[in-house]
N, C-alpha and C. Protein backbone atom coordinates (compact mmCIF):
# COMPACT_ATOMS: atom_id res chain seq x y z
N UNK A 1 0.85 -1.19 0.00
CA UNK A 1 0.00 0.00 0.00
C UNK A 1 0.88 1.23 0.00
N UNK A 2 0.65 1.94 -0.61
CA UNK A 2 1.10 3.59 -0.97
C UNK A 2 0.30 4.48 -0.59
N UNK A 3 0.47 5.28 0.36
CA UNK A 3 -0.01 6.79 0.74
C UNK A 3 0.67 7.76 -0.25
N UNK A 4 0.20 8.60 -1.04
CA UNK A 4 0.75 9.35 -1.95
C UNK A 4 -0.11 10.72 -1.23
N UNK A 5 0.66 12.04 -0.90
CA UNK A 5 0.70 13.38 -0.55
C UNK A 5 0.74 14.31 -1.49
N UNK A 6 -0.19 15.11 -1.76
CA UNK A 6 0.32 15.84 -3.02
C UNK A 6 0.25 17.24 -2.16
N UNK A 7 1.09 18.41 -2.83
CA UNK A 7 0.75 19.35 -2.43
C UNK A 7 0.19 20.04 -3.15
N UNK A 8 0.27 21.68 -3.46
CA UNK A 8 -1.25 22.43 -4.40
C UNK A 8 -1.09 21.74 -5.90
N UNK A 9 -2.43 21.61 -6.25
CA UNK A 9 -1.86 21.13 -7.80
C UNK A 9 -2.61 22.74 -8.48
N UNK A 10 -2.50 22.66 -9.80
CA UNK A 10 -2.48 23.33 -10.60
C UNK A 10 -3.48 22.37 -11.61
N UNK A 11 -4.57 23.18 -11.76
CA UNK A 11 -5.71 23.03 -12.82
C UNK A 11 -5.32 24.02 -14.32
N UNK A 12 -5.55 22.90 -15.59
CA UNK A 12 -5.44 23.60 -16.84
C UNK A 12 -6.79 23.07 -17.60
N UNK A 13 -7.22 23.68 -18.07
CA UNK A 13 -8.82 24.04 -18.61
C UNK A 13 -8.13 24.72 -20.59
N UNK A 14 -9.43 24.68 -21.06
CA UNK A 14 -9.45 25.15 -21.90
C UNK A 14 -8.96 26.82 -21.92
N UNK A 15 -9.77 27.89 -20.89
CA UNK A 15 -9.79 28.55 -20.87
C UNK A 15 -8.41 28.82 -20.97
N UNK A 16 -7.56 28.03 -19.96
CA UNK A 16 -6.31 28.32 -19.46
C UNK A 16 -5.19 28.48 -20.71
N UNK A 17 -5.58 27.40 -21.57
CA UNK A 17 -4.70 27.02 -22.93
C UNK A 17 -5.16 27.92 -24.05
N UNK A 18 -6.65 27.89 -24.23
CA UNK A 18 -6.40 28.71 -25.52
C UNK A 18 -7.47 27.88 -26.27
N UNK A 19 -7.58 26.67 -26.21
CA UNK A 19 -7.98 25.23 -27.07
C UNK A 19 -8.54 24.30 -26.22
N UNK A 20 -9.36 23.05 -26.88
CA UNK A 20 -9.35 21.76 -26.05
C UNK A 20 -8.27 21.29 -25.54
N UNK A 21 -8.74 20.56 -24.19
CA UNK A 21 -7.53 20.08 -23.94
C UNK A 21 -8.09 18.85 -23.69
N UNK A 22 -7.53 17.68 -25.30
CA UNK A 22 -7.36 16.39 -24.98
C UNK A 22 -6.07 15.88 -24.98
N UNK A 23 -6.59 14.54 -24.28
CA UNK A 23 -4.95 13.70 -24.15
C UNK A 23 -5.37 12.32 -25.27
N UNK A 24 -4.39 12.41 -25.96
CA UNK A 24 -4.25 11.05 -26.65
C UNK A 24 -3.72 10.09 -25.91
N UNK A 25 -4.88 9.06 -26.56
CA UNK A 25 -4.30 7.27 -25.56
C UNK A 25 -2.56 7.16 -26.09
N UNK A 26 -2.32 5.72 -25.11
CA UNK A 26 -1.21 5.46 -25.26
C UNK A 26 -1.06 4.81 -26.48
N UNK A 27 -0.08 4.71 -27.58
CA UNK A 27 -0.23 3.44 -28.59
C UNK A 27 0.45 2.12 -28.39
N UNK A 28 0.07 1.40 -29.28
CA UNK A 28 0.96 0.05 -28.62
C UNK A 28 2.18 0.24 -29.39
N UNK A 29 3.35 -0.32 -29.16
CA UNK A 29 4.43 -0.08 -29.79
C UNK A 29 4.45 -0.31 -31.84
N UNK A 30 5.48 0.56 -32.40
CA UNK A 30 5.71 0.35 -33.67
C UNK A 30 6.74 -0.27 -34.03
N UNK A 31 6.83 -1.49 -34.94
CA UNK A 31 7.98 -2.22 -35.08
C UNK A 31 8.95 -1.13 -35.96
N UNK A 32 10.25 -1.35 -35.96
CA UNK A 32 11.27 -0.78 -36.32
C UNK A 32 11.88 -0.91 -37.82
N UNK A 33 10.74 -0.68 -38.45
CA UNK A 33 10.78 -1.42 -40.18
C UNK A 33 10.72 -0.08 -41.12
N UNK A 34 11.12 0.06 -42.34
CA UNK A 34 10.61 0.83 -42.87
C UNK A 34 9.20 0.79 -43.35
N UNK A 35 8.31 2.07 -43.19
CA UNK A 35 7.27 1.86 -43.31
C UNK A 35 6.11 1.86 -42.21
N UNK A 36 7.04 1.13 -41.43
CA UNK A 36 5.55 0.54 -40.05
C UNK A 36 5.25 1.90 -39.40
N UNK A 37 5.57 3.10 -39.48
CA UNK A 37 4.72 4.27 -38.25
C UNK A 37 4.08 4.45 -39.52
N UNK A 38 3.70 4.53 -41.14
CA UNK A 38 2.65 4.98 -41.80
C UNK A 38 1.68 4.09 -42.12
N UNK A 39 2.06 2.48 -41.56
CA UNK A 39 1.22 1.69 -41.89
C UNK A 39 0.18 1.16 -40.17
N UNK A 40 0.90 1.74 -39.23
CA UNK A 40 0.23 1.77 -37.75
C UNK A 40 -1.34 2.58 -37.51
N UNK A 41 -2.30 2.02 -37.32
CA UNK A 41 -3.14 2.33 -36.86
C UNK A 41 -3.95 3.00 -35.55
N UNK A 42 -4.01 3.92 -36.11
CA UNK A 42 -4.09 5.40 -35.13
C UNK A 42 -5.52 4.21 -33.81
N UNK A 43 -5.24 3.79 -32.22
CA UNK A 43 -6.22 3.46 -31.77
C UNK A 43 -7.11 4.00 -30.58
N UNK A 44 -8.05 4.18 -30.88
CA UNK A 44 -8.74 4.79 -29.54
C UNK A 44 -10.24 4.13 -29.20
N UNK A 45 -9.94 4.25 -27.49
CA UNK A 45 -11.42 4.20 -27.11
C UNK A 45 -12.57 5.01 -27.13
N UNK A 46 -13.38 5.38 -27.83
CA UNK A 46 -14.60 6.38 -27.13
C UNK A 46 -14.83 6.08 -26.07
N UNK A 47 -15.16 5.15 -25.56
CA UNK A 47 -15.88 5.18 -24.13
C UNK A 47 -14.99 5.44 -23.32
N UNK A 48 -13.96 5.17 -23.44
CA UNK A 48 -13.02 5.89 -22.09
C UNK A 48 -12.99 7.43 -22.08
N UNK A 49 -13.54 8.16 -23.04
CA UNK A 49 -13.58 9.72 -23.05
C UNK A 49 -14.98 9.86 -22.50
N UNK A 50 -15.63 9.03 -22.31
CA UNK A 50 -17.36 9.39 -21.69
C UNK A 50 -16.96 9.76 -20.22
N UNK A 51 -15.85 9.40 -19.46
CA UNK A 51 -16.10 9.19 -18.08
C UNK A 51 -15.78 10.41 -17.32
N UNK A 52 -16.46 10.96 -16.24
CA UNK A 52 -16.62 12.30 -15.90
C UNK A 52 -15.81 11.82 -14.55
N UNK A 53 -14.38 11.72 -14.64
CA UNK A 53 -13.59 11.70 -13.12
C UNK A 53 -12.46 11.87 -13.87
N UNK A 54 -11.40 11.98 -13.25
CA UNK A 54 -9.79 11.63 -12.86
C UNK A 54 -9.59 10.32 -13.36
N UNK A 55 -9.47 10.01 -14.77
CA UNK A 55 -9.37 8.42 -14.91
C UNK A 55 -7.66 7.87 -14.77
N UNK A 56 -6.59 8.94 -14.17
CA UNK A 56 -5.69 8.77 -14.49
C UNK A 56 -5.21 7.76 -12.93
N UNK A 57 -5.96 7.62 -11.92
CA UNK A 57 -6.14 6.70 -10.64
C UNK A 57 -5.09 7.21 -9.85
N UNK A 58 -4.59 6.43 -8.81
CA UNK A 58 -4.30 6.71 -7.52
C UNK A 58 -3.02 7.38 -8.23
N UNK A 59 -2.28 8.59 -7.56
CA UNK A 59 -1.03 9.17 -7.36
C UNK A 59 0.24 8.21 -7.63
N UNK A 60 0.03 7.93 -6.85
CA UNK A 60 1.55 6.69 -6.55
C UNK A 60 0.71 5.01 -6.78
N UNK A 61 1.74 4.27 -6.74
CA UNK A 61 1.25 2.96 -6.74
C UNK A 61 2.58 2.25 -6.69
N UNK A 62 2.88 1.26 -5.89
CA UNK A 62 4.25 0.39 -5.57
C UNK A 62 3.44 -1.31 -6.31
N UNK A 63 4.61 -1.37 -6.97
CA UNK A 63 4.36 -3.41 -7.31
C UNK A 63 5.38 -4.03 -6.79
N UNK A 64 5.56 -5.13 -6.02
CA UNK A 64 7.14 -5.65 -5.65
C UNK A 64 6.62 -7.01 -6.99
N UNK A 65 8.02 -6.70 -7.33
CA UNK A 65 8.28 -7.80 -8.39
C UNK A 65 9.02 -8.65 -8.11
N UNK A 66 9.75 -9.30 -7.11
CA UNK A 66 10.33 -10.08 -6.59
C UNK A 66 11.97 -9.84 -5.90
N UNK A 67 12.64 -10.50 -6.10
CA UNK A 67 14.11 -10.58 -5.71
C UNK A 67 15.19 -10.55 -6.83
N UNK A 68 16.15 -9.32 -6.95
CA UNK A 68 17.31 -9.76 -7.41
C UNK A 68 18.78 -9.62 -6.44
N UNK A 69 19.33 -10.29 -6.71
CA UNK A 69 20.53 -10.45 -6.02
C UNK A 69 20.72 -10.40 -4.38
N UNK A 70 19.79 -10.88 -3.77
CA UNK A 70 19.35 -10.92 -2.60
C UNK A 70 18.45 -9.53 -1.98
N UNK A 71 18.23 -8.75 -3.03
CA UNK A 71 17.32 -7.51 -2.54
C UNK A 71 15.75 -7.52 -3.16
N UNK A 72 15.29 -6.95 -2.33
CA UNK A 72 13.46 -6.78 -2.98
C UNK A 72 13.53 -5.86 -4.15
N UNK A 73 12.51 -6.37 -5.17
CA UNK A 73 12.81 -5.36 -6.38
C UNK A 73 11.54 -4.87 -6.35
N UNK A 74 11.17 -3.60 -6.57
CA UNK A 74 9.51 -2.81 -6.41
C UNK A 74 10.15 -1.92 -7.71
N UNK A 75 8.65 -1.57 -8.09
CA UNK A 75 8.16 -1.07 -8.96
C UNK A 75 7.48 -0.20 -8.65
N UNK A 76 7.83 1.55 -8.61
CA UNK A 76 7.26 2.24 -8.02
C UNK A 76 6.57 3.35 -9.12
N UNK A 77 5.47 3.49 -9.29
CA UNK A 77 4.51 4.54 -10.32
C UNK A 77 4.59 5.81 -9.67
N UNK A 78 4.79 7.07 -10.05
CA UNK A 78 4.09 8.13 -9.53
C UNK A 78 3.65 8.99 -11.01
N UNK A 79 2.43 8.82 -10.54
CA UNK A 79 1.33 9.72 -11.54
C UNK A 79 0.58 10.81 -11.23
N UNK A 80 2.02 12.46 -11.96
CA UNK A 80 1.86 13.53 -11.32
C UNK A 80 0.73 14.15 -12.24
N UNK A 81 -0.18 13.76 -13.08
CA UNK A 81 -0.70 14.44 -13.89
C UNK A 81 -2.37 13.91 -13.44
N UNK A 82 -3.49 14.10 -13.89
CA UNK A 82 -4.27 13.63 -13.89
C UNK A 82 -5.24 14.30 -14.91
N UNK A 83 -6.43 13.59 -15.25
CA UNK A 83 -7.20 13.85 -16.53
C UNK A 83 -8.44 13.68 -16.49
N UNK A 84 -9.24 14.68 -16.67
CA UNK A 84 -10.91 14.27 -16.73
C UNK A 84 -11.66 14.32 -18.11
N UNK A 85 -11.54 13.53 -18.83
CA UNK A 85 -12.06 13.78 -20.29
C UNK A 85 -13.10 14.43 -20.74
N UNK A 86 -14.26 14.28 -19.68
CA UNK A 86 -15.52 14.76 -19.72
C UNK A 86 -15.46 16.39 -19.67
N UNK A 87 -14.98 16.94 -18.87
CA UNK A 87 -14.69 18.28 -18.63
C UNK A 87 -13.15 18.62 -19.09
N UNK A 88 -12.58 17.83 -20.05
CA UNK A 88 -11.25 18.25 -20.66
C UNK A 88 -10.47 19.09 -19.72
N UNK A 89 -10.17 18.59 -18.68
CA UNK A 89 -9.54 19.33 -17.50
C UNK A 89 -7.63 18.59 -16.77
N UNK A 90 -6.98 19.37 -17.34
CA UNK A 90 -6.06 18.35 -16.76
C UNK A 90 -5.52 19.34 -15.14
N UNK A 91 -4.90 18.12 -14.73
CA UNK A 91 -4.37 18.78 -12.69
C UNK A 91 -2.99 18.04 -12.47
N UNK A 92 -2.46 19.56 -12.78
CA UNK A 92 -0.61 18.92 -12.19
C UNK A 92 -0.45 19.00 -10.96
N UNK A 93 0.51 17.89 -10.48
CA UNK A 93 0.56 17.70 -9.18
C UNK A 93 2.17 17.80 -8.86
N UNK A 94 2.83 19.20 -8.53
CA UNK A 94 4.32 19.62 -8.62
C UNK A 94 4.78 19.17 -7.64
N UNK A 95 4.29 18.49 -6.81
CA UNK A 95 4.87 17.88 -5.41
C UNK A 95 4.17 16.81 -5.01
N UNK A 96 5.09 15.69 -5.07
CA UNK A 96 3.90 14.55 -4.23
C UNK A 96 5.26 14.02 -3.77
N UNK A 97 4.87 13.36 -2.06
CA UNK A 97 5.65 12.50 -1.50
C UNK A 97 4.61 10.73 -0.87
N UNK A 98 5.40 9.89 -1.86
CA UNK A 98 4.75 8.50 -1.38
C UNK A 98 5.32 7.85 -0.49
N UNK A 99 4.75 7.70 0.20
CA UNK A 99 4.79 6.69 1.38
C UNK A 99 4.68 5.37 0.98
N UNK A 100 5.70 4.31 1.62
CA UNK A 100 4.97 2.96 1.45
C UNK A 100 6.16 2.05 2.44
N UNK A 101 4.84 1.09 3.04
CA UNK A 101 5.83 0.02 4.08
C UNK A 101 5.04 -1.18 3.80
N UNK A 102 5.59 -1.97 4.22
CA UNK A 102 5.39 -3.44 3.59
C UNK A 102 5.61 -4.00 5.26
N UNK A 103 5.37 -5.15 4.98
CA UNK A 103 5.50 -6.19 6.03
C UNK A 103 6.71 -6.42 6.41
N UNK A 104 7.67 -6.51 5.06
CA UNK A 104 8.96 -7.00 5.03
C UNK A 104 9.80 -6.11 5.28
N UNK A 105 9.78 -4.53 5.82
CA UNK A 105 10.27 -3.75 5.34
C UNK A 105 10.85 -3.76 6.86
N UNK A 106 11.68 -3.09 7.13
CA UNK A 106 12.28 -3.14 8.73
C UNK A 106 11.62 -1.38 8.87
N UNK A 107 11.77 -0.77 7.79
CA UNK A 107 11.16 0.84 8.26
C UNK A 107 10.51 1.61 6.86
N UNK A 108 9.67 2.00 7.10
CA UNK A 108 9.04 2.13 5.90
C UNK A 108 10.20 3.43 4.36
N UNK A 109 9.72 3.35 3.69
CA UNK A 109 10.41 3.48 2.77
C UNK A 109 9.66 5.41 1.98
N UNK A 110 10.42 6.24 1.47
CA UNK A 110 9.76 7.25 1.38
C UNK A 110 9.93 8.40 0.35
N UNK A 111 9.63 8.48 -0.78
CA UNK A 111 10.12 9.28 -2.07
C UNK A 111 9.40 10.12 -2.31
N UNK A 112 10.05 11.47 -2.49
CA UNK A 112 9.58 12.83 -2.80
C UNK A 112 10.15 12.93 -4.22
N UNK A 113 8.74 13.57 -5.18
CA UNK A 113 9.06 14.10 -6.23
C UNK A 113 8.28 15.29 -6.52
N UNK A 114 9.41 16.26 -7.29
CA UNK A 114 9.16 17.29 -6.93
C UNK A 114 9.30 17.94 -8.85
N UNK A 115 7.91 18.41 -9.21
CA UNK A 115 8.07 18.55 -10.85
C UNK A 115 8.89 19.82 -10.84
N UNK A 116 9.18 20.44 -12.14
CA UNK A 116 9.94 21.65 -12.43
C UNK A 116 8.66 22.62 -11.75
N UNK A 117 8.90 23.91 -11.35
CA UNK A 117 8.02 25.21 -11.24
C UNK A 117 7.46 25.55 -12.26
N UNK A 118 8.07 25.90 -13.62
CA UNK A 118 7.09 26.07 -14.43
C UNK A 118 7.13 25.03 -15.75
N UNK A 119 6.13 24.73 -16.39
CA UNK A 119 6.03 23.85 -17.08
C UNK A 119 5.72 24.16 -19.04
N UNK A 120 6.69 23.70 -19.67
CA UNK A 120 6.13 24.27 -21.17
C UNK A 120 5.85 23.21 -21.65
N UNK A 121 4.13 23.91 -22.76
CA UNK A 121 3.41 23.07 -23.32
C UNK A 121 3.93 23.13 -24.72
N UNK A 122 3.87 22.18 -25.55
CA UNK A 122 4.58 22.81 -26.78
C UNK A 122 3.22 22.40 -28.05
């Protein structure tokens, strides 16, 4: 489990930009051929743009993926951005510190990230 802290975020709106503000899905990867990014198929969900929340989920998120070389290996997410499609609203989050302790942990474990102050859209 991860406690993720954010401090003020920063809301960007249409108003704020100028334009809509959508986010394009992720794509699945393009093989390394000539040709393959004009022959790749642009993919999207509609229904994932219907949904009126933050679909971008919890802040932080830890996975332990097992053991290498006698140490625990984790997999730690922090997701400083977030997205509401419905209201085309995105919310930066310039400071978040996650928390996370485990069972195994002798003392819990604790990462601050801290985005740039100001941010360019291009």
């Amino acid at each position: 489990m991860v406690d993720a802290v954010t401090g003020p975020e920063i809301t960007i709106d249409a108003s704020t930009l100028g334009r809509p503000v959508v986010v394009k899905p992720v794509q699945p990867p393009v093989e390394k051929l000539p040709g393959a990014i004009e022959r790749a198929v642009f993919q999207m969900d509609p229904t994932a743009y219907q949904i009126d929340a933050d679909v971008s989920g919890a802040r932080a998120a830890v996975q332990e993926l097992g053991r290498a070389g006698g140490q625990r290996l984790c997999l730690l997410e922090i997701r400083p951005v977030g997205y509401n499609p419905v209201k085309q609203v995105l919310t930066v989050y310039p400071s978040i510190t996650a928390m996370y302790a485990s069972m195994a942990a002798r003392c819990p474990w604790i990462w601050s990230l801290r985005c740039p102050a100001s941010i360019a859209w291009c």
